[in-house]
PDB file of N, CA and C in Angstrom:
ATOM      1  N   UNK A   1       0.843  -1.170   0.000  1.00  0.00           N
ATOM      2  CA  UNK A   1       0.000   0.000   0.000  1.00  0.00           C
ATOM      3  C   UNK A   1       0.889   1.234   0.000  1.00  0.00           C
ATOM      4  N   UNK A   2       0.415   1.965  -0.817  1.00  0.00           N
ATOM      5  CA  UNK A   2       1.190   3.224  -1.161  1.00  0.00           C
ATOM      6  C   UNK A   2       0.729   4.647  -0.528  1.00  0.00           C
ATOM      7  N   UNK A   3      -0.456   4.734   0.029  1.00  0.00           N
ATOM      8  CA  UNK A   3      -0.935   5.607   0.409  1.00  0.00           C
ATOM      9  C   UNK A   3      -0.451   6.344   1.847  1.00  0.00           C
ATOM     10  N   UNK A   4      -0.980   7.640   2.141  1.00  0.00           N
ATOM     11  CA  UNK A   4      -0.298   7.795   3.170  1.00  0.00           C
ATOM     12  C   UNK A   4      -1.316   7.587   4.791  1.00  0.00           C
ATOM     13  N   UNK A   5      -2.299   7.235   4.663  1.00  0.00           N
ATOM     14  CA  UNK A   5      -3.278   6.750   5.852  1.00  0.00           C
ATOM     15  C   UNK A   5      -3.553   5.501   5.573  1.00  0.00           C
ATOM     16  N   UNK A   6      -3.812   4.237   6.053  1.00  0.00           N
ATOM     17  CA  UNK A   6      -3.911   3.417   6.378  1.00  0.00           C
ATOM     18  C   UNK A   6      -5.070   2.863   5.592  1.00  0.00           C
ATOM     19  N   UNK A   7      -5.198   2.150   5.086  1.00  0.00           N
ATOM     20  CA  UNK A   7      -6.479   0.844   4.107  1.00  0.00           C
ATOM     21  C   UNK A   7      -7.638   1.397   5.183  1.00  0.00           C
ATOM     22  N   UNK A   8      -7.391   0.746   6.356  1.00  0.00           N
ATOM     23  CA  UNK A   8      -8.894   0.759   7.707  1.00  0.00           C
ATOM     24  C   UNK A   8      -9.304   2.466   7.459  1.00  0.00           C
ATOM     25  N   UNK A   9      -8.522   3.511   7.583  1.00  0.00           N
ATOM     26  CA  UNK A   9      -8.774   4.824   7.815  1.00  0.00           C
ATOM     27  C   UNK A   9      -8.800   5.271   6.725  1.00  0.00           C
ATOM     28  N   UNK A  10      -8.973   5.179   5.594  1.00  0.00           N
ATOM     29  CA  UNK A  10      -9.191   5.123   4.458  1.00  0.00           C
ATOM     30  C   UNK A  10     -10.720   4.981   3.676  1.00  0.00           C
ATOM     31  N   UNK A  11     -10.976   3.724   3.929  1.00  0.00           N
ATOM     32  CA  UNK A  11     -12.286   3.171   3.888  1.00  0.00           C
ATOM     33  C   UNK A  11     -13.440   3.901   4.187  1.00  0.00           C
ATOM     34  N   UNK A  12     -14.337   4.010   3.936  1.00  0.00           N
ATOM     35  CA  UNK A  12     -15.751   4.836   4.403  1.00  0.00           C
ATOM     36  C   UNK A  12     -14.705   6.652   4.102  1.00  0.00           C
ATOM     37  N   UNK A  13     -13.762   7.212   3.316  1.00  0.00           N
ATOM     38  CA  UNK A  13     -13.563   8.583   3.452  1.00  0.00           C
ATOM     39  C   UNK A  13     -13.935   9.539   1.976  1.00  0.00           C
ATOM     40  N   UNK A  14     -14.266  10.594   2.162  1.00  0.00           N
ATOM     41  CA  UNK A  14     -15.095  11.265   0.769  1.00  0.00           C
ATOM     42  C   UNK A  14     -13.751  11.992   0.368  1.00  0.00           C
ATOM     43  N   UNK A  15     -13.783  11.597  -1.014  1.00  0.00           N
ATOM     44  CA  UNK A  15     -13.328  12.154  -1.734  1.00  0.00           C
ATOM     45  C   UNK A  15     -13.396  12.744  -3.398  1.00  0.00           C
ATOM     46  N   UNK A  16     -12.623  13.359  -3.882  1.00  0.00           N
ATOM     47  CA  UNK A  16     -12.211  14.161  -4.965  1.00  0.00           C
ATOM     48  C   UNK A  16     -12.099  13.721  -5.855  1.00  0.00           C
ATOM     49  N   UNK A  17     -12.756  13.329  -7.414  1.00  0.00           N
ATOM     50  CA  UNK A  17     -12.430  12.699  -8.601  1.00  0.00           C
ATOM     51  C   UNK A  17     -11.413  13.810  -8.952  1.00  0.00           C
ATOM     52  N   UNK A  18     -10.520  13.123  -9.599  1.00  0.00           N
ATOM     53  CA  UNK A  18      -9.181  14.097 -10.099  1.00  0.00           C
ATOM     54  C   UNK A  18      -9.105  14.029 -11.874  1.00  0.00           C
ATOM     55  N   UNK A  19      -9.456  12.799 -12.113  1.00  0.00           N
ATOM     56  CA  UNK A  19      -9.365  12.136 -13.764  1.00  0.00           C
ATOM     57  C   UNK A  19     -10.283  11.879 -14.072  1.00  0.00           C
ATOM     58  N   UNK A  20     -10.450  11.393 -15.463  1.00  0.00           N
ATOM     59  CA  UNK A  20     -11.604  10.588 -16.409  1.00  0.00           C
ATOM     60  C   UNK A  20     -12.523  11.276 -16.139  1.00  0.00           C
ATOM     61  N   UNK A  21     -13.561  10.111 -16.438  1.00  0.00           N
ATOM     62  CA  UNK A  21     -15.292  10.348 -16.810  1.00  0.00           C
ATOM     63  C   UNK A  21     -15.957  11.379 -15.603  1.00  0.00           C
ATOM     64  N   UNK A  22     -15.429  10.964 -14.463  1.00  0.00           N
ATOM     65  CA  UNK A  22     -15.888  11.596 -12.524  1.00  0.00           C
ATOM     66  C   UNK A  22     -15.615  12.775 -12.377  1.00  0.00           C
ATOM     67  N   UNK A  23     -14.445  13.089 -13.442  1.00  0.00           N
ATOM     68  CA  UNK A  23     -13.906  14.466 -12.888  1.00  0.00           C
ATOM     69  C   UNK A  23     -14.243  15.863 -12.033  1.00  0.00           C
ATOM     70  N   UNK A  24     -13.805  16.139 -11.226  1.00  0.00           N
ATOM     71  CA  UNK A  24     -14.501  16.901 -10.128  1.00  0.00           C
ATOM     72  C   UNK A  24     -15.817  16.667  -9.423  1.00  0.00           C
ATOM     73  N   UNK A  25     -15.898  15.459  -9.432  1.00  0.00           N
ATOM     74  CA  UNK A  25     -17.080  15.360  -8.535  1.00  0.00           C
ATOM     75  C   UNK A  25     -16.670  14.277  -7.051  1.00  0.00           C
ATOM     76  N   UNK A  26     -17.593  14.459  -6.612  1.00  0.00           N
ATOM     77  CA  UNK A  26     -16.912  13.776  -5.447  1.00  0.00           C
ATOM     78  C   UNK A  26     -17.610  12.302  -4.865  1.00  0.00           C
ATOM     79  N   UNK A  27     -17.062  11.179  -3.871  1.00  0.00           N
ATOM     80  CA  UNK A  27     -17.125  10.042  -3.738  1.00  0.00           C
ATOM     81  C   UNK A  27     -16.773   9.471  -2.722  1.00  0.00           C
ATOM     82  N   UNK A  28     -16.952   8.250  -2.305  1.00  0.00           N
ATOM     83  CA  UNK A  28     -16.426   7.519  -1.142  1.00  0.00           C
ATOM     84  C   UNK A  28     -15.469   6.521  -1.453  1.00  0.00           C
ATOM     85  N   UNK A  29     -14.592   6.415  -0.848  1.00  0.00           N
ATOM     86  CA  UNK A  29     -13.639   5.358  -0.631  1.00  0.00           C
ATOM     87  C   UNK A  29     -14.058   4.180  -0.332  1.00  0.00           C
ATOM     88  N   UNK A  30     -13.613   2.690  -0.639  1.00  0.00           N
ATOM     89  CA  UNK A  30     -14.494   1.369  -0.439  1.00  0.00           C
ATOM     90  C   UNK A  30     -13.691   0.813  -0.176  1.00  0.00           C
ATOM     91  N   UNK A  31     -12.283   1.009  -0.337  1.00  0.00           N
ATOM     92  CA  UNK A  31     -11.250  -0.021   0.160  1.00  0.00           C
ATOM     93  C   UNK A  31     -10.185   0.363  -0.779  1.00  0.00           C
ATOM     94  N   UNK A  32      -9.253  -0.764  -0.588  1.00  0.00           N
ATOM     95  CA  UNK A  32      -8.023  -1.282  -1.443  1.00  0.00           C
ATOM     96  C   UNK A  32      -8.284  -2.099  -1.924  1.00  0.00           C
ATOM     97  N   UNK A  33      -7.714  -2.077  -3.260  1.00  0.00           N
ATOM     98  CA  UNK A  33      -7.834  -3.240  -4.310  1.00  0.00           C
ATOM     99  C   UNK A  33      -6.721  -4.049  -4.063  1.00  0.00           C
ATOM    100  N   UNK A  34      -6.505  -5.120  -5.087  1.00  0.00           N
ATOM    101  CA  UNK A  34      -5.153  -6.250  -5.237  1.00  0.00           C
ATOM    102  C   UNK A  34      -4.063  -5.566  -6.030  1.00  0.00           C
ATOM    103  N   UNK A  35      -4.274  -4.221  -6.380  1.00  0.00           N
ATOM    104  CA  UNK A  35      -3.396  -3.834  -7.052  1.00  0.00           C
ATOM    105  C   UNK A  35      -3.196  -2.537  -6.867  1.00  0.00           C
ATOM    106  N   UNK A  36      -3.029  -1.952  -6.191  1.00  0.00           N
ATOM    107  CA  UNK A  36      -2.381  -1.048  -4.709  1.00  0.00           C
ATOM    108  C   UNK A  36      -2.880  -0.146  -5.303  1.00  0.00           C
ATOM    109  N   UNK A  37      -4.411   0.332  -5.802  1.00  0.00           N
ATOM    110  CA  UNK A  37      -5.557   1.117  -6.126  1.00  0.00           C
ATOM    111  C   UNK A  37      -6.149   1.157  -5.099  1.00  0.00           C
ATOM    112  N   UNK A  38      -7.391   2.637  -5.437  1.00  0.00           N
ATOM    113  CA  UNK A  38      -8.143   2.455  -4.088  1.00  0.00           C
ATOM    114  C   UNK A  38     -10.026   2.468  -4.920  1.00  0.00           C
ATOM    115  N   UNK A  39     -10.534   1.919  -4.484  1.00  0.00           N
ATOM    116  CA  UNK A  39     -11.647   1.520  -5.326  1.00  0.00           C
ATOM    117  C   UNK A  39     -12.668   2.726  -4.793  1.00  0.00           C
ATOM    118  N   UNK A  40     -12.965   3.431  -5.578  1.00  0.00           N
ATOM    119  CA  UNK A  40     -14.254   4.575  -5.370  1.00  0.00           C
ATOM    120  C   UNK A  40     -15.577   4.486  -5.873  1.00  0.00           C
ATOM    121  N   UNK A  41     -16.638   4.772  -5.267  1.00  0.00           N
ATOM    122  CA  UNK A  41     -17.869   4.899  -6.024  1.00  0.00           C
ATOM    123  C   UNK A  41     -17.855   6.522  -5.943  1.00  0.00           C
ATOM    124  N   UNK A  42     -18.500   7.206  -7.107  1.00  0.00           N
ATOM    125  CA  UNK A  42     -18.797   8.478  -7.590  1.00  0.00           C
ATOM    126  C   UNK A  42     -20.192   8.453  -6.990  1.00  0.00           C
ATOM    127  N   UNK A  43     -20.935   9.658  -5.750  1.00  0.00           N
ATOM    128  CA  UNK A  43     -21.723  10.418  -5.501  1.00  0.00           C
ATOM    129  C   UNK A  43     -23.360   9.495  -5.928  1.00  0.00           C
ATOM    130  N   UNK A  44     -22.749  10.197  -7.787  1.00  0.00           N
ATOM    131  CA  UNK A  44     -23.869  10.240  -8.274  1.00  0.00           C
ATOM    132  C   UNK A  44     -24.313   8.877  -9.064  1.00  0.00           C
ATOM    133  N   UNK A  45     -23.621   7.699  -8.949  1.00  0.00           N
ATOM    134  CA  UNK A  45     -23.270   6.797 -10.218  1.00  0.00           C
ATOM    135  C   UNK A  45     -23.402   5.571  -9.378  1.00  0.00           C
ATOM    136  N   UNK A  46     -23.458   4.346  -9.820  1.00  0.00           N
ATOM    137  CA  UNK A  46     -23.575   2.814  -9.785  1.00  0.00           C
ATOM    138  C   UNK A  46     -22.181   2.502 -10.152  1.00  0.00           C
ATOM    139  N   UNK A  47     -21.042   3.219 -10.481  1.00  0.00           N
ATOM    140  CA  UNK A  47     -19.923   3.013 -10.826  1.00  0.00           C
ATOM    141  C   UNK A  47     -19.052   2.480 -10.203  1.00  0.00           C
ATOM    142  N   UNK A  48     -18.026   1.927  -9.852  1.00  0.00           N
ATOM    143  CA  UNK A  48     -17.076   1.551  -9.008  1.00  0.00           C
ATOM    144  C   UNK A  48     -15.902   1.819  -9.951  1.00  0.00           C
ATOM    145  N   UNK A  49     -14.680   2.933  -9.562  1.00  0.00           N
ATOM    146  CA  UNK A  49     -13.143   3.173 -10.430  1.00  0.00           C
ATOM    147  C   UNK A  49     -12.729   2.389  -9.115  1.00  0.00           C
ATOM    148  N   UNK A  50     -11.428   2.197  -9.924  1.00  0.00           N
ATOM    149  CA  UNK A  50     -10.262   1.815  -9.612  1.00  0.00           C
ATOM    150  C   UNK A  50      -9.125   2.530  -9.702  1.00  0.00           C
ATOM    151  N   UNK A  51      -8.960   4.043  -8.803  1.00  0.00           N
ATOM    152  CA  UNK A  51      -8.062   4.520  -8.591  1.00  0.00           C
ATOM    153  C   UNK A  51      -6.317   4.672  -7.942  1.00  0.00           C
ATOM    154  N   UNK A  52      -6.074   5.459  -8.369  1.00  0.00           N
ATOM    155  CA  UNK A  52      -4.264   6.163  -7.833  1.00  0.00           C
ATOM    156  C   UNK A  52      -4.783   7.548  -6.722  1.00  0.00           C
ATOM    157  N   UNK A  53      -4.226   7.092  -5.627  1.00  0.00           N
ATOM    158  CA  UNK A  53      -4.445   8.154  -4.850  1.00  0.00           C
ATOM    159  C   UNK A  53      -3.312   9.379  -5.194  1.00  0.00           C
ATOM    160  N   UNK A  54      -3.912  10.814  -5.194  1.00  0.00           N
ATOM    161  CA  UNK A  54      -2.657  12.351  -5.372  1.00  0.00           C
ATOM    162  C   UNK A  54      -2.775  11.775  -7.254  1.00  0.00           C
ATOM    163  N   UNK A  55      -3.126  11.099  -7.867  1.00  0.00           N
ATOM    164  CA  UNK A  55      -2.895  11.264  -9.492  1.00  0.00           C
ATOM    165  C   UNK A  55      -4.355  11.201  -9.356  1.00  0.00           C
ATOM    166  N   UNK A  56      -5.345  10.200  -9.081  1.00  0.00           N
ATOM    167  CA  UNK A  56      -6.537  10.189  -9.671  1.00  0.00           C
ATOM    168  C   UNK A  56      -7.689  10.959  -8.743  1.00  0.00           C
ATOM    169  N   UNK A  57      -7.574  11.050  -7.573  1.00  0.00           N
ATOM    170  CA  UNK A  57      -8.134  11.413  -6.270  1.00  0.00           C
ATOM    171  C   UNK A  57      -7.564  12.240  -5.087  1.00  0.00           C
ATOM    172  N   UNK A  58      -8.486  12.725  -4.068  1.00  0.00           N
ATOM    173  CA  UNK A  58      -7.654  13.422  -3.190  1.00  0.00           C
ATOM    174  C   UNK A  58      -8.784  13.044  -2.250  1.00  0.00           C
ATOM    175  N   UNK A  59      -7.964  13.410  -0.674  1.00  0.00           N
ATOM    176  CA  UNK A  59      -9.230  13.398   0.350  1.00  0.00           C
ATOM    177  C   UNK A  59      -9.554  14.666   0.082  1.00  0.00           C
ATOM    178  N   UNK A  60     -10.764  14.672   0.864  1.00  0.00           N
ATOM    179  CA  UNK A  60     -11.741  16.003   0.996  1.00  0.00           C
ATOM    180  C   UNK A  60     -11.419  15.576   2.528  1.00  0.00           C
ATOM    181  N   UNK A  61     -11.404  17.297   3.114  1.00  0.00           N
ATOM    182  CA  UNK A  61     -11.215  17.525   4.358  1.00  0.00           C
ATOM    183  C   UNK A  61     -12.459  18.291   5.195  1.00  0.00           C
ATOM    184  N   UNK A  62     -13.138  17.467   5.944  1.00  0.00           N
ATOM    185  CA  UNK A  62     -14.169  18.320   6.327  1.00  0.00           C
ATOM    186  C   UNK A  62     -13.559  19.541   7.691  1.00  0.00           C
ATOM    187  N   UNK A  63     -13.791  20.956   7.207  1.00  0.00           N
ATOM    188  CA  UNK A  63     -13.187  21.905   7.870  1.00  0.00           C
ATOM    189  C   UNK A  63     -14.070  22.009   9.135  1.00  0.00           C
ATOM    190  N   UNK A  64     -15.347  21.148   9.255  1.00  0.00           N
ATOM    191  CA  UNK A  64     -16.479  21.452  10.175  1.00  0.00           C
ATOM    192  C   UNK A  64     -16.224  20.383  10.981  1.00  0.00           C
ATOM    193  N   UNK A  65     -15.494  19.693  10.905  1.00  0.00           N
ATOM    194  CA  UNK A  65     -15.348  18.804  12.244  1.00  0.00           C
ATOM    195  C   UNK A  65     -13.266  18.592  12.664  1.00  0.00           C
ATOM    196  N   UNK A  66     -13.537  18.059  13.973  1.00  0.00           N
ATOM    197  CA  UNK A  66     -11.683  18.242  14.456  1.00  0.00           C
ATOM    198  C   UNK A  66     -10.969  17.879  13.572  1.00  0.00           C
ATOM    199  N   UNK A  67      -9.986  18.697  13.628  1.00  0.00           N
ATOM    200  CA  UNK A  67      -9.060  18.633  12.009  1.00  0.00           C
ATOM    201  C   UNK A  67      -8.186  17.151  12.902  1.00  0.00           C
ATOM    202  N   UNK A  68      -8.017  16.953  14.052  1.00  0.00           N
ATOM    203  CA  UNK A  68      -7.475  15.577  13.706  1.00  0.00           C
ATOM    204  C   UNK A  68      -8.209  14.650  13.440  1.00  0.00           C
ATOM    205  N   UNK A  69      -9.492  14.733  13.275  1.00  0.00           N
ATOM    206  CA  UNK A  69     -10.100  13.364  12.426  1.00  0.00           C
ATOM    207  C   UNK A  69      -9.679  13.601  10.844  1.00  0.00           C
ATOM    208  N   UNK A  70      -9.494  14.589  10.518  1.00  0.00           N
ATOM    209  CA  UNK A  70      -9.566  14.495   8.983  1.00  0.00           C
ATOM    210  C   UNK A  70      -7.411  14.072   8.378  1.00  0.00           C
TER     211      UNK A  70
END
């Protein structure tokens, strides 16, 4: 795993389409894949990507709750 928070803390977190079809819209995190991707569903979509975290995605930081949860 390449990322810089952890698979578990990872999981269930909203984030940032960066690339492709999603672009700028936003999504949840579902896990890690077998191939050191992180699997997203888009908001609005039945979709499941198979992302690069910092190339394809970013976290979203919620500024409304303790910045050490985010």
């Amino acid at each position: 795993m390449n990322s810089t928070k952890g698979a578990s803390e990872m999981q269930g977190a909203r984030v940032l389409i960066l690339s492709g079809q999603f672009k700028g819209e936003e999504g949840i995190c579902l896990g890690e894949d077998r191939n050191d991707r992180w699997v997203i569903s888009p908001d609005d979509s039945d979709e499941i990507l198979s992302l690069v975290q910092s190339r394809d995605f970013g976290l979203l930081i919620d500024l409304s709750a303790d910045p050490r949860g985010n």
